[in-house]
Protein backbone atom coordinates (compact mmCIF):
# COMPACT_ATOMS: atom_id res chain seq x y z
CA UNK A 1 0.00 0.00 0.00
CA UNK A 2 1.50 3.27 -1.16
CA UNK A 3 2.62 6.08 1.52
CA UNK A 4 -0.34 9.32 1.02
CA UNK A 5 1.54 12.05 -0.97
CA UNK A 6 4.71 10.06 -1.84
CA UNK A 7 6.39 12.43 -4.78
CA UNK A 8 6.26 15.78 -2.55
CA UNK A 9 9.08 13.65 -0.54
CA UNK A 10 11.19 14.67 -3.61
CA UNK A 11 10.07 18.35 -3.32
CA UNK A 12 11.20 18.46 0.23
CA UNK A 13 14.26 16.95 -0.40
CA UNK A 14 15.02 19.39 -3.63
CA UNK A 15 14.48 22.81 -0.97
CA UNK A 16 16.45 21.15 1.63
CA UNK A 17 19.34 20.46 -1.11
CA UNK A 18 19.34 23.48 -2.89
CA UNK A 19 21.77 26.75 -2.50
CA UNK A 20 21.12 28.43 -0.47
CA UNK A 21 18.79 25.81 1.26
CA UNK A 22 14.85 26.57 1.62
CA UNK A 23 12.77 25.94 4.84
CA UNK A 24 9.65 23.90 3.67
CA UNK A 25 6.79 24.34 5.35
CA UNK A 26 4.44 21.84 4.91
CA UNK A 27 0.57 22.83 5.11
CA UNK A 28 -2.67 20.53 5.62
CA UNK A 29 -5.50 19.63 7.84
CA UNK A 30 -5.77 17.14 10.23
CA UNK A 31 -5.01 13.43 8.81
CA UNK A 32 -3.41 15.14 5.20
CA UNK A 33 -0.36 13.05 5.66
CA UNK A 34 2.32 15.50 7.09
CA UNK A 35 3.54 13.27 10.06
CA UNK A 36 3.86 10.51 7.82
CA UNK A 37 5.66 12.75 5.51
CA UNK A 38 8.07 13.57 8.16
CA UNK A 39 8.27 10.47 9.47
CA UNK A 40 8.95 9.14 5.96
CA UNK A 41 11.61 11.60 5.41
CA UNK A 42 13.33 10.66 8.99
CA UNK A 43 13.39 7.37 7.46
CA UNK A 44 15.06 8.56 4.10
CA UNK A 45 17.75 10.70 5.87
CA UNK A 46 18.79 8.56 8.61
CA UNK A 47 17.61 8.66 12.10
CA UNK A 48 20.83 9.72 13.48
CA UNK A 49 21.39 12.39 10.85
CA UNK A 50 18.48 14.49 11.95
CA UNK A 51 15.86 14.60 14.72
CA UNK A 52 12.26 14.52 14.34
CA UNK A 53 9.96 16.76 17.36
CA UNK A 54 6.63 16.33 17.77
CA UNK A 55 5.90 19.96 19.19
CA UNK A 56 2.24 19.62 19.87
CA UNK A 57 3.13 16.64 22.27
CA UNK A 58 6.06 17.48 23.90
CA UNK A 59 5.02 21.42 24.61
CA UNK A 60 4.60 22.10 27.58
CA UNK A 61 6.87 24.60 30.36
CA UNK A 62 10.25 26.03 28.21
CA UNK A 63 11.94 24.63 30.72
CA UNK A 64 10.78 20.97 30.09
CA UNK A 65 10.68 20.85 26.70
CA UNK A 66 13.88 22.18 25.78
CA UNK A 67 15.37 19.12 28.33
CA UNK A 68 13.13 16.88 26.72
CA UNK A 69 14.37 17.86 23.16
CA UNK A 70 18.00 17.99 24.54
CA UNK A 71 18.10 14.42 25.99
CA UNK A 72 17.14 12.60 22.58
CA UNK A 73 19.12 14.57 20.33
CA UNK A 74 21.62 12.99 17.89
CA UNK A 75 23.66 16.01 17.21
CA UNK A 76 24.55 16.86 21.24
CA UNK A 77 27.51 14.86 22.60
CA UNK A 78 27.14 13.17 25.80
CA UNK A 79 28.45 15.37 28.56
CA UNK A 80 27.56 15.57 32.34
CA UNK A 81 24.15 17.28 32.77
CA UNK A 82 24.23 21.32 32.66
CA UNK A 83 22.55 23.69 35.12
CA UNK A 84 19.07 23.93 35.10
CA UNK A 85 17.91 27.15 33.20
CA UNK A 86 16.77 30.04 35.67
CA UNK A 87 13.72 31.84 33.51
CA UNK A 88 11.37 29.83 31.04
CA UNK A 89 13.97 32.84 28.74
CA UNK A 90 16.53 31.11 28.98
CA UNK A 91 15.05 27.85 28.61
CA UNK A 92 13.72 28.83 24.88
CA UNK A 93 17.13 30.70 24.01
CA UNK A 94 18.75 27.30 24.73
CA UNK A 95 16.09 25.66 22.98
CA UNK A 96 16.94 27.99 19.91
CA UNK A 97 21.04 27.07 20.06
CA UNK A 98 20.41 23.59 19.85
CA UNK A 99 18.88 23.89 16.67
CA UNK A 100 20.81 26.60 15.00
CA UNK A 101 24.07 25.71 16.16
CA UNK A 102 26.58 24.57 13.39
CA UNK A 103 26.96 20.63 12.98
CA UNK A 104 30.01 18.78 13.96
CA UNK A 105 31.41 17.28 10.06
CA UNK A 106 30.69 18.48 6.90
CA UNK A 107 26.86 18.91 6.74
CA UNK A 108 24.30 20.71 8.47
CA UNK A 109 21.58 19.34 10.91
CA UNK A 110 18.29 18.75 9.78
CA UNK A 111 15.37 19.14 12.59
CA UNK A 112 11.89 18.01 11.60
CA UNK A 113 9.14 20.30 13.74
CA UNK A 114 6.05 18.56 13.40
CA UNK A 115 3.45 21.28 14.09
CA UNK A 116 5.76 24.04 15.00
CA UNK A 117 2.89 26.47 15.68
CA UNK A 118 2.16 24.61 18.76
CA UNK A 119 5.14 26.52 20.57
CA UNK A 120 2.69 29.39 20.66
CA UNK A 121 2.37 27.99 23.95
CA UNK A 122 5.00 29.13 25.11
CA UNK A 123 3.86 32.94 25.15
CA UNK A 124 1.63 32.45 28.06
CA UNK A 125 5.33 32.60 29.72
CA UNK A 126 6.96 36.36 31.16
CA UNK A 127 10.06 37.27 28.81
CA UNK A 128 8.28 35.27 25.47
CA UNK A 129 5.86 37.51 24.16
CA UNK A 130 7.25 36.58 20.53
CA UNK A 131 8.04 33.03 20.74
CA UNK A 132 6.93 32.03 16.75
CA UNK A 133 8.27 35.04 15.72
CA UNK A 134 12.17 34.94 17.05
CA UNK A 135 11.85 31.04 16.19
CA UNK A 136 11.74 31.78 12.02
CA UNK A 137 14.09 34.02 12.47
CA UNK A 138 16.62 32.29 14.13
CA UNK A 139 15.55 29.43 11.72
CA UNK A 140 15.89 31.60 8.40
CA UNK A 141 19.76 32.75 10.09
CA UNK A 142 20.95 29.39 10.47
CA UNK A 143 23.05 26.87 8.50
CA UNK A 144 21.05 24.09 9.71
CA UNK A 145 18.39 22.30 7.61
CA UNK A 146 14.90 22.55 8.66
CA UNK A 147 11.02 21.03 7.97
CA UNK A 148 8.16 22.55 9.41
CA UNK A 149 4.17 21.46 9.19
CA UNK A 150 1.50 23.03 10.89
CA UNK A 151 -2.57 22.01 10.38
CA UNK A 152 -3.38 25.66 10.72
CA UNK A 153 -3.20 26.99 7.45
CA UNK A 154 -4.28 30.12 7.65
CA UNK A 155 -2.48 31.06 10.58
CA UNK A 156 0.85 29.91 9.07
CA UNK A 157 0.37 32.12 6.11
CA UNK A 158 -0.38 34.86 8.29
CA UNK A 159 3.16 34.14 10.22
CA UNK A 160 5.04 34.03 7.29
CA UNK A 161 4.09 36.82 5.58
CA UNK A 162 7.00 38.47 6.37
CA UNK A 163 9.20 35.92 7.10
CA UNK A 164 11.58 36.09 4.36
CA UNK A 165 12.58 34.20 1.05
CA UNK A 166 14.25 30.87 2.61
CA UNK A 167 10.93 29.66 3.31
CA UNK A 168 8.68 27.92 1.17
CA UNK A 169 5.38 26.73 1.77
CA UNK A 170 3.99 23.37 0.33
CA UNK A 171 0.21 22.58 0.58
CA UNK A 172 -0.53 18.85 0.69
CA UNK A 173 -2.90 18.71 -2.05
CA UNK A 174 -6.09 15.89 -1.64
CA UNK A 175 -5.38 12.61 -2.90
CA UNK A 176 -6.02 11.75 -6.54
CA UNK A 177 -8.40 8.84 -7.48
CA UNK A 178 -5.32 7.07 -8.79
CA UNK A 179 -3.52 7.78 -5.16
CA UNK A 180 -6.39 6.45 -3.31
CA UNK A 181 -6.63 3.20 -5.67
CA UNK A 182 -3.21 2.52 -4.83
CA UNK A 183 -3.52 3.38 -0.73
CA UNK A 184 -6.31 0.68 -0.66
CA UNK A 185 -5.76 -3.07 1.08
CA UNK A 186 -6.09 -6.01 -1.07
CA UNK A 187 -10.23 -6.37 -1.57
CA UNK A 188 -10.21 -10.19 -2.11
CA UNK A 189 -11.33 -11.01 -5.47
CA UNK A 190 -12.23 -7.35 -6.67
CA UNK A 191 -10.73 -7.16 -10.02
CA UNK A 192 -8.94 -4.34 -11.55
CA UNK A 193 -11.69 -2.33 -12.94
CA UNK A 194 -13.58 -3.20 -9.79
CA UNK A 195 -10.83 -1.83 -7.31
CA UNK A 196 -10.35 1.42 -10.04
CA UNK A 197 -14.02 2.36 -8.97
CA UNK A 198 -14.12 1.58 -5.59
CA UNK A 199 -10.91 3.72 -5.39
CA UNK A 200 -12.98 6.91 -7.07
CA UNK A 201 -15.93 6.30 -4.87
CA UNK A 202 -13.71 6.50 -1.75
CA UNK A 203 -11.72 9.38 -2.75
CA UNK A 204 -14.83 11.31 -3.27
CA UNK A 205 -16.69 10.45 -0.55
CA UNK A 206 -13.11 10.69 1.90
CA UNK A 207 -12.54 14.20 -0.10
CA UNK A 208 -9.08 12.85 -0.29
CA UNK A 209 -8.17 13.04 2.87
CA UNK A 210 -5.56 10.68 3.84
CA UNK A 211 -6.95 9.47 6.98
CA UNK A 212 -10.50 9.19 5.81
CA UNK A 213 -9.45 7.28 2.85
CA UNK A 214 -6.87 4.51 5.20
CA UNK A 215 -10.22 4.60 7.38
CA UNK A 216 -12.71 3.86 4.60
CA UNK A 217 -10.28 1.72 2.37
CA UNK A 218 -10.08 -0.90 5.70
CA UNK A 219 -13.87 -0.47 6.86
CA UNK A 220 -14.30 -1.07 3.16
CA UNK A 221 -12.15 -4.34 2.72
CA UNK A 222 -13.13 -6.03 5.81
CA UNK A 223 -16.73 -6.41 4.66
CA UNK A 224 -16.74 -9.22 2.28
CA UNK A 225 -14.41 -11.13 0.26
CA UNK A 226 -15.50 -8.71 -2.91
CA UNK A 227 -13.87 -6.00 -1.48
CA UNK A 228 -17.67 -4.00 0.31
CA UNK A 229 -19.58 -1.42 -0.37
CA UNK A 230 -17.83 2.31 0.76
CA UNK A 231 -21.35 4.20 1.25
CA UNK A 232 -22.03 1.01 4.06
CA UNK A 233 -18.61 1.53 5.71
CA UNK A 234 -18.44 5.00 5.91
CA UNK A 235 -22.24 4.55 7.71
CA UNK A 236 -20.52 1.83 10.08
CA UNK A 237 -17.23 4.48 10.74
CA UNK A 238 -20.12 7.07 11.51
CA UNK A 239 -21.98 5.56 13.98
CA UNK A 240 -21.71 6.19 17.85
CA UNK A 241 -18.69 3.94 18.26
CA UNK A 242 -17.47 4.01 14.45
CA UNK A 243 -13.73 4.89 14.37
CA UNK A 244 -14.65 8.37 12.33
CA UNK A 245 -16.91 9.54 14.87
CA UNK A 246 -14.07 9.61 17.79
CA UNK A 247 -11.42 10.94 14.92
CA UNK A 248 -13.89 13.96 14.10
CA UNK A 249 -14.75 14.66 17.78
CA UNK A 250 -11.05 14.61 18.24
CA UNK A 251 -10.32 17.64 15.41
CA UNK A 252 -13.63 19.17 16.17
CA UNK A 253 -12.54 20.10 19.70
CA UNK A 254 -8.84 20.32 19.15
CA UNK A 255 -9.46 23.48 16.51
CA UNK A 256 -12.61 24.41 18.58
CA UNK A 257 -10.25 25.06 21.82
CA UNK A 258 -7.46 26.92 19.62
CA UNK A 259 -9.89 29.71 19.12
CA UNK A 260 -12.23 31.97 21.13
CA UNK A 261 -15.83 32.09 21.43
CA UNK A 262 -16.09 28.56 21.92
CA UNK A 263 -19.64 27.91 22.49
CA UNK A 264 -20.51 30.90 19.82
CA UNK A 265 -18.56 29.03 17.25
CA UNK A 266 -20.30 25.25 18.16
CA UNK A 267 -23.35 27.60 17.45
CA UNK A 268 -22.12 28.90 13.77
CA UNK A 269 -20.90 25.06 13.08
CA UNK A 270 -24.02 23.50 13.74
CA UNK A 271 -25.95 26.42 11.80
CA UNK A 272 -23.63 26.14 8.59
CA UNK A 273 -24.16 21.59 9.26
CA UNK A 274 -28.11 22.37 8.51
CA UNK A 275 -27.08 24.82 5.23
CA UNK A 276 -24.54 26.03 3.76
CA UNK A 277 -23.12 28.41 2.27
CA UNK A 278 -24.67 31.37 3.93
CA UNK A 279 -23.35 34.61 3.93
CA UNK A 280 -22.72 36.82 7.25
CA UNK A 281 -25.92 38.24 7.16
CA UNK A 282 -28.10 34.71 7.20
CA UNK A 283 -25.67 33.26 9.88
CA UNK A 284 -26.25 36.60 11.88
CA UNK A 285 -29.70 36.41 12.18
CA UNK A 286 -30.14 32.13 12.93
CA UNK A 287 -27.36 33.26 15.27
CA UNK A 288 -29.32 36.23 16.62
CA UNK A 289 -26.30 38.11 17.08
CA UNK A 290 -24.85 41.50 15.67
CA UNK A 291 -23.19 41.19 11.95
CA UNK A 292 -20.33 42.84 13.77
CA UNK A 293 -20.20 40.20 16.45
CA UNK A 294 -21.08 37.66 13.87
CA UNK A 295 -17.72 38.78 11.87
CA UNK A 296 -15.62 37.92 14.75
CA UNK A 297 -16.99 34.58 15.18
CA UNK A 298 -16.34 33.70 11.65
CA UNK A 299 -12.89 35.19 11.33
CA UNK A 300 -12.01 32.95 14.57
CA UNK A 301 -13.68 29.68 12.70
CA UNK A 302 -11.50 31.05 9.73
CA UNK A 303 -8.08 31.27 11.90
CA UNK A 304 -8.43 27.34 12.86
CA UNK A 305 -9.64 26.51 9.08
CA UNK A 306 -13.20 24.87 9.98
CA UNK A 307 -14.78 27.06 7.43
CA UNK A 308 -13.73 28.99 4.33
CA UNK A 309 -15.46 31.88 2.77
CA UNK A 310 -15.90 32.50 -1.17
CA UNK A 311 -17.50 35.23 -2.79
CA UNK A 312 -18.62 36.06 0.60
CA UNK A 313 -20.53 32.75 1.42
CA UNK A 314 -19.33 30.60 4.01
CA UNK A 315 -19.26 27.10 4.45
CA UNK A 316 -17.25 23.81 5.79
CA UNK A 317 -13.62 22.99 4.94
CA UNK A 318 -14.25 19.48 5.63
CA UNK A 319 -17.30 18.33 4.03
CA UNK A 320 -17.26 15.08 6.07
CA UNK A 321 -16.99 17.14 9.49
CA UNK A 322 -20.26 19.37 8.31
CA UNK A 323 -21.52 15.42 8.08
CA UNK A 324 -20.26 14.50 11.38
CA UNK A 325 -21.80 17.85 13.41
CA UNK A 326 -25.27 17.01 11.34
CA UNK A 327 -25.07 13.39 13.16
CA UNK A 328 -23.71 13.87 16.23
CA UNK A 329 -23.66 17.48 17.23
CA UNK A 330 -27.47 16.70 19.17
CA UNK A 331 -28.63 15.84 22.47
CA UNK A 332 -28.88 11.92 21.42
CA UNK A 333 -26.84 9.69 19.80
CA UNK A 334 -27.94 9.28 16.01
CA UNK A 335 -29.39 5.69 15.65
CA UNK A 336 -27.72 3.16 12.88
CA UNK A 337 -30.78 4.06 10.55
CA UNK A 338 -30.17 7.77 10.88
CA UNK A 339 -26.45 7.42 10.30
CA UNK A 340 -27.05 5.75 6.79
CA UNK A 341 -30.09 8.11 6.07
CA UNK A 342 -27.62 11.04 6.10
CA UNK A 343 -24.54 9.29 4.60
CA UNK A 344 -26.81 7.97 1.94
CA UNK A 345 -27.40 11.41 1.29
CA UNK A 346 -23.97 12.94 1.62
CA UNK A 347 -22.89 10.28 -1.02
CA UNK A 348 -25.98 11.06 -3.60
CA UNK A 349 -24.36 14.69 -3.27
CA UNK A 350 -20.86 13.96 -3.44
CA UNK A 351 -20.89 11.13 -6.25
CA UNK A 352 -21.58 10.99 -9.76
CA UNK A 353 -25.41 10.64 -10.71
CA UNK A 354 -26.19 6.63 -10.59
CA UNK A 355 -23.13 5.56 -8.75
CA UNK A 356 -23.61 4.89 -5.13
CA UNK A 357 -26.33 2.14 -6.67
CA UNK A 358 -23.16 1.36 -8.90
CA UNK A 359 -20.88 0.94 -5.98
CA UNK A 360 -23.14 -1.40 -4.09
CA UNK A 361 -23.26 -3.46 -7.00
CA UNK A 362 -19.53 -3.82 -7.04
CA UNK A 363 -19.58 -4.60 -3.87
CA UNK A 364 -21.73 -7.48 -4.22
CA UNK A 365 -20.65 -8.82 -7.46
CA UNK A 366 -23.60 -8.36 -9.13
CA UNK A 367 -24.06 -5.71 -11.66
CA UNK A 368 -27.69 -5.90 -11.85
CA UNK A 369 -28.61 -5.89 -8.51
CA UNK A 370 -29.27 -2.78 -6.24
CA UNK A 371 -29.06 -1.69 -2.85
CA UNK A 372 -27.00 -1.34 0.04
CA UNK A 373 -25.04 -3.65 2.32
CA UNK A 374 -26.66 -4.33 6.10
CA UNK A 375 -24.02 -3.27 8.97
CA UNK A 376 -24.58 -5.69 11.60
């Protein structure tokens, strides 16, 4: 099964190569694939030739995550343990020596920050009023190699507008039908053609999203022997205990509790889950708040990247979150009938005219037959 977004390995590799080097900064939602990208690239480079950081877990105090950093790093020698630093200051700046002091031999170290905008935390702290700030620009003066991601798109491109030339932002694109067909598990006897669709259906109803589509693509595989039908598993993956239902509560509150206005903005979500687009006026007044107010709740919604706005209409970024706050945004649980009610008609929406009939009949192995598998 091929790794989501394989070739932009080669992209990152080409900045981090080039002279002078570039500072790629990788951009996508949650479960787009940039962990595994890093991860992937660790692999590639050699674990010992540069050091992968998972900010957004090991953020904390300064104090305790530059130890935590220091203690696991490949490019510090072993030496007796220095003094403990005496301001969460002095913690960062030693934070920021380790990684933009020059390497020992002949090429640079290469630090992998796995959502880097997580040190934001940090500013909470007297003396770092400017943590993300300082950080790209002791990044951008160093000799070092670096790769950044982040899952907050719009904030990063507000951060980096006037960061300077080294860095270069990549957007993880969705997956391709042809990507998803070749993500998938083996579907049993499916044939070619057979696993071609399937691997269309999923990427359209997944929006080619990486985890949605290793989610759907297993769901889908462990149904029968055929390979399943993709409209039954994402209903089964939807339902109180499905494995999509606890992902999407997961990102729902994460980006939810990076912003303000928090019960406001569960208000706006679950407005824009009943229709959508609507423009500031119409979410206003189901709101029954000011426009003005109104504004600030959607630019916050905006700064996490839970909606999007064109031609001054606003609506999901996630169509299969909208589908998830329709379900299970409510005082009860949706029953297993309700689930496949609405996925039936998030599908009908999402897929070509005729083929959610079409992909139950793959899934069955008979082309004239119609309908939709039972989830026990």
């Amino acid at each position: 099964m091929m790794a989501p977004h394989e070739g932009l390995e080669r992209r990152v590799l080409a900045a981090l190569e080039a002279s002078p080097t570039r500072i790629p900064v990788v951009l996508g939602g949650c479960g787009s694939g940039r962990s595994t990208l890093l991860h992937a690239l660790a692999d590639r480079l050699g674990r010992s030739q540069c050091q992968y950081i998972d900010v957004e877990r090991a953020a904390s105090t300064p104090e305790r995550f530059q130890r935590a950093v220091s203690s696991v790093s490949p490019f510090l020698p072993p030496a007796a343990p220095a003094p403990e630093p005496t301001s969460a200051r002095e913690a960062f700046e030693r934070t920021l020596r380790l990684l933009t002091r020059p390497a020992a031999g002949d090429r640079p170290a290469t630090f992998l920050l796995d959502e880097v905008l997580e040190l934001r935390t940090f500013e909470s702290f007297p003396g770092l009023r400017h943590v993300q700030r300082e950080l790209l620009q002791a990044l951008a003066d160093s000799p070092n190699r670096f790769v950044l991601t982040s899952r907050y798109v719009a904030r990063a491109h507000r951060l980096l507008r006037d960061a300077g030339s080294r860095f270069e932002v990549i957007h993880l694109p969705a997956l391709s039908a042809a990507e998803v067909t070749a993500m998938l598990p083996p579907l049993g006897e499916t044939t070619a053609d057979d696993r071609e669709f399937l691997g269309r259906t999923i990427q359209a109803l997944a929006d080619g999203r990486a985890a949605y589509v290793r989610a759907m693509g297993d769901a889908t595989a462990s149904m029968s022997t055929r390979g399943g039908d993709p409209i039954s598993a994402l209903t089964a993956l939807l339902t109180a205990d499905g494995a999509l239902t606890s992902w999407c509560a997961y990102r729902y509150e994460l980006r939810l509790h990076r912003a303000r206005g928090y019960g406001a903005l569960k208000a706006i979500l679950e407005i824009l889950a009943e229709d959508e687009p609507l423009t500031l006026t119409e979410i206003a007044q189901r709101l029954q708040r000011t426009p003005g107010s109104t504004k600030d709740y959607l630019s916050w919604l905006e700064d996490v990247d839970l909606i999007v706005s064109r031609q001054k209409r606003y609506s999901y970024a996630d169509p299969l979150m909208r589908l998830w706050v329709r379900l299970h945004c409510r005082p009860v649980p949706p029953s297993v009938d309700e689930v496949a009610r609405e996925v039936q008609a998030y599908a009908a929406a999402r897929l070509p005219e005729a083929e959610p009939a079409a992909v139950a009949r793959v899934a069955t192995g008979d082309r004239r037959s119609v309908g939709i598998i039972e989830i026990d």
